[in-house]
PDB file of N, CA and C in Angstrom:
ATOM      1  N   UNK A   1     124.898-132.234 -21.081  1.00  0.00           N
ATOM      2  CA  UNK A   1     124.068-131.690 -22.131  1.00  0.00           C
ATOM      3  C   UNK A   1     122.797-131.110 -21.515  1.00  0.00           C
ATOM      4  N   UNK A   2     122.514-130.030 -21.931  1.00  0.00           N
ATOM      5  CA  UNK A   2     121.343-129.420 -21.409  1.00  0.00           C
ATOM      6  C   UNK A   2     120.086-130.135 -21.993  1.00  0.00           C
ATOM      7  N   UNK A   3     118.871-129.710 -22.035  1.00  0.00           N
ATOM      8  CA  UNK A   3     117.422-130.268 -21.989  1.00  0.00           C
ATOM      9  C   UNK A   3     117.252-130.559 -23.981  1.00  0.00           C
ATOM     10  N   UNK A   4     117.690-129.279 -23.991  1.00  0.00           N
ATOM     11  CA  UNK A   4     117.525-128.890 -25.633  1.00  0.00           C
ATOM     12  C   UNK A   4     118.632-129.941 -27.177  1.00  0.00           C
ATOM     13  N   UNK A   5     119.970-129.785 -25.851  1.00  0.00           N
ATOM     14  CA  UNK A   5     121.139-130.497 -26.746  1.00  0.00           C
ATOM     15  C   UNK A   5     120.464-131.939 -26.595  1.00  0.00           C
ATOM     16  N   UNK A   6     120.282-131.972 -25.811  1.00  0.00           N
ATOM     17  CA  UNK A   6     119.195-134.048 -25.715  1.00  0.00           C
ATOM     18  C   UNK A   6     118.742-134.014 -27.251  1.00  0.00           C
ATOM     19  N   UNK A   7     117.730-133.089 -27.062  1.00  0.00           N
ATOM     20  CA  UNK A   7     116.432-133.357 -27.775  1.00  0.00           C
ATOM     21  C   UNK A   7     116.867-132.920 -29.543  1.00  0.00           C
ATOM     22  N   UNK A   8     118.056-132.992 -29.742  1.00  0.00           N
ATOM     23  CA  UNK A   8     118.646-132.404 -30.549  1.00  0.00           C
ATOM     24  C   UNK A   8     119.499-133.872 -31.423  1.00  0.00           C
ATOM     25  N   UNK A   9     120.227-134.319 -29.918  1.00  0.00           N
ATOM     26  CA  UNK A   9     120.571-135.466 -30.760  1.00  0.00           C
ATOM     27  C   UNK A   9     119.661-136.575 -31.191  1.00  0.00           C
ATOM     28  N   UNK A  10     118.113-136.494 -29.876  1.00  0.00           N
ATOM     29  CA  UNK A  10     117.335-137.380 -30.355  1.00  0.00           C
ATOM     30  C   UNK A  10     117.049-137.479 -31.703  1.00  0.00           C
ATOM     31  N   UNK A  11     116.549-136.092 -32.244  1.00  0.00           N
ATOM     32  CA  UNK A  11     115.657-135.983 -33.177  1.00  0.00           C
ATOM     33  C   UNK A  11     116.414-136.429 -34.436  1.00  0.00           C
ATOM     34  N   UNK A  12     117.898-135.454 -34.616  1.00  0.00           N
ATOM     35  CA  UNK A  12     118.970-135.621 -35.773  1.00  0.00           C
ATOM     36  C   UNK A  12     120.265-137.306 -35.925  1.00  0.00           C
ATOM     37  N   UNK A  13     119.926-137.477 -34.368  1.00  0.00           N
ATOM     38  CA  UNK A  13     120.779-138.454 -34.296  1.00  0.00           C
ATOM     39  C   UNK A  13     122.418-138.159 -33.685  1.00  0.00           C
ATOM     40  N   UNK A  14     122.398-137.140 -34.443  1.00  0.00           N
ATOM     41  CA  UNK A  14     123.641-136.526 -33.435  1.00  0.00           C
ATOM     42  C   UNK A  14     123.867-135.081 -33.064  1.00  0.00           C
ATOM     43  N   UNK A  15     125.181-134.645 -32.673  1.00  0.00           N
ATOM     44  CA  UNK A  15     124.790-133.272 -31.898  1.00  0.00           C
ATOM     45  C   UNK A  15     126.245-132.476 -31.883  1.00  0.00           C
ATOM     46  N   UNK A  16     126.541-131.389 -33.022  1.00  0.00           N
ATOM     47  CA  UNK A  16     127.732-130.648 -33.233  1.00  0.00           C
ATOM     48  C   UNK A  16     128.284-130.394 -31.295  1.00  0.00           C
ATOM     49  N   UNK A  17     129.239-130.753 -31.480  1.00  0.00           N
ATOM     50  CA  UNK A  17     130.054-130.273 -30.063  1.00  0.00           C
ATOM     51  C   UNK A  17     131.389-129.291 -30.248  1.00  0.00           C
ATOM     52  N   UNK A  18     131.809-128.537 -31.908  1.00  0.00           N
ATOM     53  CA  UNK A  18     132.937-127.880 -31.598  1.00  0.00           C
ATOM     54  C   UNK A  18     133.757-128.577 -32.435  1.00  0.00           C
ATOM     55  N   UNK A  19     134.684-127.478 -33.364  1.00  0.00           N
ATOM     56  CA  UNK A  19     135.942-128.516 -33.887  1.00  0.00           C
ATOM     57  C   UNK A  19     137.080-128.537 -32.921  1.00  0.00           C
ATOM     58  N   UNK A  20     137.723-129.496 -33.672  1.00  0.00           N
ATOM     59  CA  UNK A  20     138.704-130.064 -32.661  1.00  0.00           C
ATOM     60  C   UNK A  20     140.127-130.259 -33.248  1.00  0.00           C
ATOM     61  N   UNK A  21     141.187-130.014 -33.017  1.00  0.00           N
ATOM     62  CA  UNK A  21     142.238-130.357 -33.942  1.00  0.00           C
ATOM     63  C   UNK A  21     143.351-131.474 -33.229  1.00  0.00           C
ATOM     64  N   UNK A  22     143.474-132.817 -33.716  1.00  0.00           N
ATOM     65  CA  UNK A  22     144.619-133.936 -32.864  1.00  0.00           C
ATOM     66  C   UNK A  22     145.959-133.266 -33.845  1.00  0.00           C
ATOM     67  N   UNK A  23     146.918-133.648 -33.029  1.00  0.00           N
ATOM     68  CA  UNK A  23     148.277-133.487 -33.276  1.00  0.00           C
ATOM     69  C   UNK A  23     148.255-134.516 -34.324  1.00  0.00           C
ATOM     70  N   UNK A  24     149.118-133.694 -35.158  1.00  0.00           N
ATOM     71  CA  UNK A  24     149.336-134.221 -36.738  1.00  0.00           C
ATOM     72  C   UNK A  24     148.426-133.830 -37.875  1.00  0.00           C
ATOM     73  N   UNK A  25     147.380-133.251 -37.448  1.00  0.00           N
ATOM     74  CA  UNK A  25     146.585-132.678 -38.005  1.00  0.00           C
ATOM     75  C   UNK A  25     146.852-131.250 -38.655  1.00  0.00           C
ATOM     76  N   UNK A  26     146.238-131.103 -40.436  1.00  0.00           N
ATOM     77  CA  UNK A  26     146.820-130.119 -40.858  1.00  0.00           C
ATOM     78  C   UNK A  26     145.645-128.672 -40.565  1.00  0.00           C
ATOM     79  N   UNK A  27     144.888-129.272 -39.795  1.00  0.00           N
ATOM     80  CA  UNK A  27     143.618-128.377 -39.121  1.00  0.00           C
ATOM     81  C   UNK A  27     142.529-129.027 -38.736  1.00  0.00           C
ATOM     82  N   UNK A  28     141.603-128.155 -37.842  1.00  0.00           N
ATOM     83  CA  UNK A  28     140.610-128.465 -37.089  1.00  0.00           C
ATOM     84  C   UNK A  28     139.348-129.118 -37.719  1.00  0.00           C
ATOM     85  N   UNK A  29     138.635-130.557 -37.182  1.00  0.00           N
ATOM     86  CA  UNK A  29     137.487-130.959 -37.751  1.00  0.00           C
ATOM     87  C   UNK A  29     136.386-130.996 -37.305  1.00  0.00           C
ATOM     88  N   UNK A  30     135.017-130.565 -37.565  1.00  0.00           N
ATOM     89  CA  UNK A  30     134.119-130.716 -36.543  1.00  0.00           C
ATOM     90  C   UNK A  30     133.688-132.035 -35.749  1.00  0.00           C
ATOM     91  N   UNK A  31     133.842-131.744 -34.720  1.00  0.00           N
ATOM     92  CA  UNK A  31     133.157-133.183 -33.688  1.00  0.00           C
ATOM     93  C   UNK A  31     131.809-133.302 -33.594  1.00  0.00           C
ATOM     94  N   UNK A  32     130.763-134.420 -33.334  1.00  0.00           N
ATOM     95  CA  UNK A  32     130.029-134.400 -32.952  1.00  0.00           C
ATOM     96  C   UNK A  32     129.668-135.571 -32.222  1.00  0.00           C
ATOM     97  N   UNK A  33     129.080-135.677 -31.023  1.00  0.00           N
ATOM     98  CA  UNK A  33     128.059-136.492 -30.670  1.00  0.00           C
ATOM     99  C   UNK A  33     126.947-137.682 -30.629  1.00  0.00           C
ATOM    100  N   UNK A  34     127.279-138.672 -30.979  1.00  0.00           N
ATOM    101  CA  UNK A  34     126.158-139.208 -31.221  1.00  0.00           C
ATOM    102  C   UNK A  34     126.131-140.789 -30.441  1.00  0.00           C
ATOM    103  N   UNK A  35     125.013-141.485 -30.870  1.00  0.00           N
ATOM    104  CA  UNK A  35     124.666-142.979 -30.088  1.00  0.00           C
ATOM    105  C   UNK A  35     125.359-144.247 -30.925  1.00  0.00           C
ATOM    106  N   UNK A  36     126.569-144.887 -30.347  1.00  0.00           N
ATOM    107  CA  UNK A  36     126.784-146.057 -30.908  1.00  0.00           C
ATOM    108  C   UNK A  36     126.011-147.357 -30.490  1.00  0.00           C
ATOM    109  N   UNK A  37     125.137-148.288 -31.245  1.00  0.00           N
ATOM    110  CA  UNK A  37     124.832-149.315 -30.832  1.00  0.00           C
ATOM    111  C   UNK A  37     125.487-149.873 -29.514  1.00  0.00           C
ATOM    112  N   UNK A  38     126.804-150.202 -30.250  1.00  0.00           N
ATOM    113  CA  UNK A  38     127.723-150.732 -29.104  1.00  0.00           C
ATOM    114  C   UNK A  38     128.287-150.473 -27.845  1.00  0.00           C
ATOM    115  N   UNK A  39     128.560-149.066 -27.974  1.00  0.00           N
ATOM    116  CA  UNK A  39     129.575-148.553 -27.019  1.00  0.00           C
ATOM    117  C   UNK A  39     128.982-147.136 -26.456  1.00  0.00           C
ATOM    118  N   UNK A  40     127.209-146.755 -27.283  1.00  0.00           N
ATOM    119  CA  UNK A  40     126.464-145.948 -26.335  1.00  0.00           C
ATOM    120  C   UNK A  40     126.620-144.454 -26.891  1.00  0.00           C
ATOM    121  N   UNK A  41     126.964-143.821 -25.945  1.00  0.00           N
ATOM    122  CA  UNK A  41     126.854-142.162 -27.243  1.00  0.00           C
ATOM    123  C   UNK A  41     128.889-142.064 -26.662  1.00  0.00           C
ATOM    124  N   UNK A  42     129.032-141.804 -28.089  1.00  0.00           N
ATOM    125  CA  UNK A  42     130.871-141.189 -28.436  1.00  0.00           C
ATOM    126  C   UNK A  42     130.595-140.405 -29.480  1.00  0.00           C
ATOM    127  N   UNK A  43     132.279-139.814 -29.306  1.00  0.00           N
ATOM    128  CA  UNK A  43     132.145-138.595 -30.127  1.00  0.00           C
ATOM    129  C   UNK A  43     133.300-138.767 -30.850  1.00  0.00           C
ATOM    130  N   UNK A  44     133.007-138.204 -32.493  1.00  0.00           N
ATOM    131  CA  UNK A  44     133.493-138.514 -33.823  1.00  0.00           C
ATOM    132  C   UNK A  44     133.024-137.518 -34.667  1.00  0.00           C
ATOM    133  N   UNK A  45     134.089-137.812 -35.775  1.00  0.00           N
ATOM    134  CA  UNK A  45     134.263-136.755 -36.947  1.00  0.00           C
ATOM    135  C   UNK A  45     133.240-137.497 -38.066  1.00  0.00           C
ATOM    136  N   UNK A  46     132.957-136.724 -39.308  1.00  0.00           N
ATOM    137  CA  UNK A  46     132.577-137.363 -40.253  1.00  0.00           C
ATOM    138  C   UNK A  46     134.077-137.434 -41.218  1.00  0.00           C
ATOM    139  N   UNK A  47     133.115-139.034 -41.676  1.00  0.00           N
ATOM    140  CA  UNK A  47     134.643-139.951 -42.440  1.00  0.00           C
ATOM    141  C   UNK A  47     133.826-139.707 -43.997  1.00  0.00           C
ATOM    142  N   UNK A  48     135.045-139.540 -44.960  1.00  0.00           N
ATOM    143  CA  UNK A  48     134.562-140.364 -46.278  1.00  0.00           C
ATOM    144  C   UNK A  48     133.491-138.878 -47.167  1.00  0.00           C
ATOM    145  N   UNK A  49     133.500-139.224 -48.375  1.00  0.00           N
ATOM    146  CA  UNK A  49     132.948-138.355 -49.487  1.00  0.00           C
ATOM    147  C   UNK A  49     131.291-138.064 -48.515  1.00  0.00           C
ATOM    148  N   UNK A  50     130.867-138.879 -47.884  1.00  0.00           N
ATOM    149  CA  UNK A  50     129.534-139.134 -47.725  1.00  0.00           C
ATOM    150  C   UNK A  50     129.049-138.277 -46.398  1.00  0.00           C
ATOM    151  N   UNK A  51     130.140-138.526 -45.488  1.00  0.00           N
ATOM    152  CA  UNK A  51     130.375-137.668 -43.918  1.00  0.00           C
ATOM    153  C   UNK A  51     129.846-138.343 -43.506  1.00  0.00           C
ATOM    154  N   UNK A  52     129.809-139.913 -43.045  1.00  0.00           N
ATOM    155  CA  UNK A  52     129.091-140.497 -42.168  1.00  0.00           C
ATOM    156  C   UNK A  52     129.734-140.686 -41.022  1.00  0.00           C
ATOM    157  N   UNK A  53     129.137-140.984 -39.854  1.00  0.00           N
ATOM    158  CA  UNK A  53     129.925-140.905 -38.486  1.00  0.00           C
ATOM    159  C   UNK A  53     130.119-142.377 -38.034  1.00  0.00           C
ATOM    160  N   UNK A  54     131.453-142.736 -37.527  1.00  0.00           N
ATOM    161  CA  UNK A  54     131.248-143.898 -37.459  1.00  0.00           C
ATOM    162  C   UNK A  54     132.114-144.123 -35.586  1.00  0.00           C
ATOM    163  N   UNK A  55     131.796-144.534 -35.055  1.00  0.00           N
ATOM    164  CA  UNK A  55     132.385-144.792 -33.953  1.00  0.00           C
ATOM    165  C   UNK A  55     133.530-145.040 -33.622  1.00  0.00           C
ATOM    166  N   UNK A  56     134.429-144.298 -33.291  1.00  0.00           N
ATOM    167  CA  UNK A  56     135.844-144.317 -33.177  1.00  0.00           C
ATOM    168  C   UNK A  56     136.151-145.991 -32.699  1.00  0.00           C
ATOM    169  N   UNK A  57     135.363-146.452 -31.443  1.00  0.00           N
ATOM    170  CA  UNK A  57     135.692-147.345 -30.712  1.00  0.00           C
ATOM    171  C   UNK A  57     135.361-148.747 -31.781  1.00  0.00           C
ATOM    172  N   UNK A  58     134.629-148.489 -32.510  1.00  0.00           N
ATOM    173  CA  UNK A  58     134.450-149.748 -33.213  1.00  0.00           C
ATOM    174  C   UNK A  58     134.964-150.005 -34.289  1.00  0.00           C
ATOM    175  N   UNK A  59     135.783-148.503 -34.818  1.00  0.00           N
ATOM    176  CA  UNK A  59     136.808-148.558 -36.026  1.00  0.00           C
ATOM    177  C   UNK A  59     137.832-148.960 -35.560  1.00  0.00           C
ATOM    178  N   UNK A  60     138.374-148.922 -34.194  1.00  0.00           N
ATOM    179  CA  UNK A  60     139.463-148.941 -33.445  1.00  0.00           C
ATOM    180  C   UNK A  60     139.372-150.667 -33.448  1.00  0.00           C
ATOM    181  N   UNK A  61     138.676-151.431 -33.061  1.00  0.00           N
ATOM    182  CA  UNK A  61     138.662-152.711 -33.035  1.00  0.00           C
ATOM    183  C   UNK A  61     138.558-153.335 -34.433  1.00  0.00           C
ATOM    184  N   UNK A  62     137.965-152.663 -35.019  1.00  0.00           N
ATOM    185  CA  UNK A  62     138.100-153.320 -36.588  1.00  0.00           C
ATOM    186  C   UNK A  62     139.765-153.593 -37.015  1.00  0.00           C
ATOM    187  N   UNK A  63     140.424-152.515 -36.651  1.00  0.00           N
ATOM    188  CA  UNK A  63     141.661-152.172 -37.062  1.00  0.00           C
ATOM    189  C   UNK A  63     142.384-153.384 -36.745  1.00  0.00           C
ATOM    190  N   UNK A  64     142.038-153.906 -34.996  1.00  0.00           N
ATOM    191  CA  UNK A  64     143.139-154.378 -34.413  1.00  0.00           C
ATOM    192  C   UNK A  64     142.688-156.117 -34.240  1.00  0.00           C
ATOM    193  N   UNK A  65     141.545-156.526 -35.016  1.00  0.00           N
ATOM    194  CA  UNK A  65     140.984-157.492 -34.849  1.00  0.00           C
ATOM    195  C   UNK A  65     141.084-158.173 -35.491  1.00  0.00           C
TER     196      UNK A  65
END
């Protein structure tokens, strides 16, 4: 990330990186950037009516826990 994309996620919290489309998918979603408590900065879609971002890695353990 350059000087600017930093100061970008600082300020907003997170930081558009590009949509992205996974197999099975009926089209592309935007990704973005941001800081998980846990697991530090990962990158995720917005979930839910609300678009909140939630950490793949910690939905992933919710799942399997």
């Amino acid at each position: 990330m350059n000087l600017w994309q930093r100061f970008v996620l600082w300020a907003t919290g997170s930081l558009y990186i590009g949509d992205r489309q996974r197999e099975g998918w009926k089209g592309p979603l935007p990704h973005y950037v941001f800081r998980c408590p846990t697991h530090g900065l990962v990158v995720g879609y917005r979930y839910g009516w609300d678009k909140r971002l939630e950490c793949p890695r910690c939905k992933e353990a919710k799942k399997s826990g």
